[in-house]
Protein backbone atom coordinates (compact mmCIF):
# COMPACT_ATOMS: atom_id res chain seq x y z
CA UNK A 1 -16.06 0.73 8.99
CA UNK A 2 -14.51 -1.17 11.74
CA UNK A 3 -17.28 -1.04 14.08
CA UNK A 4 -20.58 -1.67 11.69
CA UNK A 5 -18.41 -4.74 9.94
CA UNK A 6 -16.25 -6.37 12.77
CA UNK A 7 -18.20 -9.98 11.84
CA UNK A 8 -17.03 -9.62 7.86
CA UNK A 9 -13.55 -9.35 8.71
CA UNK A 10 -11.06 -11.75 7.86
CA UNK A 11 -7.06 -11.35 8.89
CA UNK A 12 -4.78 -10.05 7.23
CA UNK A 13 -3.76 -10.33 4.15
CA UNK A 14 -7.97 -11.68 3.14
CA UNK A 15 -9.24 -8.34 4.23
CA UNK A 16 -7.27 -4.73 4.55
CA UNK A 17 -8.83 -1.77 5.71
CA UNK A 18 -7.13 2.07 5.16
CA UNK A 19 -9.32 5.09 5.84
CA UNK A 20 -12.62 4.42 3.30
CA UNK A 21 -11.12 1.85 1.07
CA UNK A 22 -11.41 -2.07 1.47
CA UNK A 23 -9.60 -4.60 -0.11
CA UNK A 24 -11.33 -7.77 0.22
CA UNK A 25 -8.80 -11.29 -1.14
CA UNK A 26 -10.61 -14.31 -2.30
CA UNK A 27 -8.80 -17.85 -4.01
CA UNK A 28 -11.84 -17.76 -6.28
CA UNK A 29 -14.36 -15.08 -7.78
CA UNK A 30 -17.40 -16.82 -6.49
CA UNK A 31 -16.18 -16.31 -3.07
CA UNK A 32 -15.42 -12.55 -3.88
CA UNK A 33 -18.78 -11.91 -5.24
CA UNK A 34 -20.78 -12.92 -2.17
CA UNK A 35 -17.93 -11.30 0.38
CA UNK A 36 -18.40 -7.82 -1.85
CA UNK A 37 -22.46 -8.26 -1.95
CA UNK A 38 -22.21 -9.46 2.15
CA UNK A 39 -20.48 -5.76 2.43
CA UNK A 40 -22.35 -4.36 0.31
CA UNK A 41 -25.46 -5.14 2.52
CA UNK A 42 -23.68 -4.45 5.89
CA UNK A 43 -23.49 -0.74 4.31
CA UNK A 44 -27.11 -0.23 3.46
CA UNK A 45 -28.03 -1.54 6.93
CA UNK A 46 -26.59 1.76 8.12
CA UNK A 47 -27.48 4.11 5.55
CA UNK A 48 -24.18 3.53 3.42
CA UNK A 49 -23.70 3.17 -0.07
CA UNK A 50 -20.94 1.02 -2.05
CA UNK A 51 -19.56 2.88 -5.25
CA UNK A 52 -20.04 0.10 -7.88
CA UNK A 53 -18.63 2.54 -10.79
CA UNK A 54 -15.30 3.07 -8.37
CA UNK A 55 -14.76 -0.65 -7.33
CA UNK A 56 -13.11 -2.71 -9.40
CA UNK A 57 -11.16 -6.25 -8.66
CA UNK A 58 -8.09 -7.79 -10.04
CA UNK A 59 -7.14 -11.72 -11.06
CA UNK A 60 -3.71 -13.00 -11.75
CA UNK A 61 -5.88 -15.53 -13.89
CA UNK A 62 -5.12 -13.69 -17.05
CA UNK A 63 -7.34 -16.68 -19.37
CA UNK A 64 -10.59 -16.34 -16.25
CA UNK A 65 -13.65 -15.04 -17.88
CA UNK A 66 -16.89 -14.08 -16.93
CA UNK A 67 -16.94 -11.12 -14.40
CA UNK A 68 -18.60 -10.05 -10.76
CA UNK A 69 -22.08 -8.70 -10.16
CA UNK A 70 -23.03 -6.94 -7.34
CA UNK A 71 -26.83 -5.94 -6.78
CA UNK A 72 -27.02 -6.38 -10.79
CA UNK A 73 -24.12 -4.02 -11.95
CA UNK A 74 -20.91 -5.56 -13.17
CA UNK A 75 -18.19 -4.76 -11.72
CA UNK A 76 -14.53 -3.16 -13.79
CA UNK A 77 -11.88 -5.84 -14.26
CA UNK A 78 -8.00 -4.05 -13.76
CA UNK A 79 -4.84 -5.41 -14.44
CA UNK A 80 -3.25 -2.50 -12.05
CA UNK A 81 -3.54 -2.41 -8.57
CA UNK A 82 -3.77 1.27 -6.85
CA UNK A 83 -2.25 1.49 -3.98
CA UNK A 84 -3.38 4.38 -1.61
CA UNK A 85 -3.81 6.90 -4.89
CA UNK A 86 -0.45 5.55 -7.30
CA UNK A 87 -1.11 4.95 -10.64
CA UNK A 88 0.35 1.49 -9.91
CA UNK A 89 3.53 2.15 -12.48
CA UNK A 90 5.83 -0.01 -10.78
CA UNK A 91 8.60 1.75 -12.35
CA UNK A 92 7.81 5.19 -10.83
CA UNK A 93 8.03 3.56 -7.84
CA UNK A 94 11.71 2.15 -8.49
CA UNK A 95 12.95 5.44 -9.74
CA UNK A 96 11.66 7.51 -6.48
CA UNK A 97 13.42 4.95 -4.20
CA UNK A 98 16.35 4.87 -6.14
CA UNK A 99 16.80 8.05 -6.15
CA UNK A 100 16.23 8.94 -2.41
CA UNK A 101 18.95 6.44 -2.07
CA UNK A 102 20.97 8.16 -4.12
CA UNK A 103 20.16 11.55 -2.29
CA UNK A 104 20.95 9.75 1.03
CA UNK A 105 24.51 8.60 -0.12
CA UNK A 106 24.98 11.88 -1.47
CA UNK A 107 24.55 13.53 1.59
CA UNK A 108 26.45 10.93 4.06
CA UNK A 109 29.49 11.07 1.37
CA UNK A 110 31.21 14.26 2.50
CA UNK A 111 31.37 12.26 6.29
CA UNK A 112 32.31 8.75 4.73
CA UNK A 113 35.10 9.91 2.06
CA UNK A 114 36.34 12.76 4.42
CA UNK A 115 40.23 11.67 4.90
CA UNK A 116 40.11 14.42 8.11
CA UNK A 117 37.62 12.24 9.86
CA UNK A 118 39.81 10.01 11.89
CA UNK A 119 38.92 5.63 11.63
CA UNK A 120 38.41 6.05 15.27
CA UNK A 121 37.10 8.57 17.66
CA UNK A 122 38.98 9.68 20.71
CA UNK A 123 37.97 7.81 24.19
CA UNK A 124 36.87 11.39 25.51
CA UNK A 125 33.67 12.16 23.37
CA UNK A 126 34.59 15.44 22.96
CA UNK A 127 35.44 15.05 19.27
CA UNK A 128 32.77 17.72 18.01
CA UNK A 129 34.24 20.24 20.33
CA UNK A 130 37.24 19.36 18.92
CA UNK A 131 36.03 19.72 14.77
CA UNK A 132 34.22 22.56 15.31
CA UNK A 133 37.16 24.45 16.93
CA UNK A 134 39.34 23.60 13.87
């Protein structure tokens, strides 16, 4: 992708590029639609086809209407946005990190609440020899 589109990239955030998929940012739809169909065309040049039935694009302008055409097929509106295969449920996100927190202070509380473990560690640096030989 990189090297048969370098001209039709803008920085980042406009225009994100991960393995096969493209995200392509726009202020307004118009804008969108000729970016998508100047892709669209780089692709052909070189014997590569855009999936119009797997693209779809996303507005926080919940009251725009009217929709994007590329080469005459319109293209699905979503109010979710996938992110490398999630389902885009915000809230399954949330829980996982929440609870690999939770797993991490779990597994640093036997070291942090241990009364043994002395405030400070001797000068020497020998203090594992020293735990271990208790």
């Amino acid at each position: 992708m990189d090297a048969i589109t370098p001209d039709l990239h803008k920085p980042v955030p406009w225009t994100l590029l991960y393995a096969e998929d493209v995200i392509l940012t726009c202020e307004d739809k118009d804008e969108l639609e000729r970016q998508v169909q100047a892709w669209c065309d780089r692709l052909a040049m070189f014997g590569l086809k855009l999936n119009v039935k797997k693209t779809e694009y996303l507005t926080t302008d919940v009251n725009e209407s009217g929709s994007i055409r590329i080469d005459g097929t319109e293209l699905a509106r979503t109010s979710v946005f996938k992110y490398l295969g999630s389902d885009g449920n915000l809230m399954v996100e949330v829980i996982s990190r929440v609870s690999a927190a939770w797993c991490k202070w779990r597994s640093l509380t036997g070291v942090l609440c241990d009364r043994k473990i002395p405030e400070r560690l001797p000068e020497s640096g020998d203090y594992t020899q020293q735990r271990l030989s208790r």
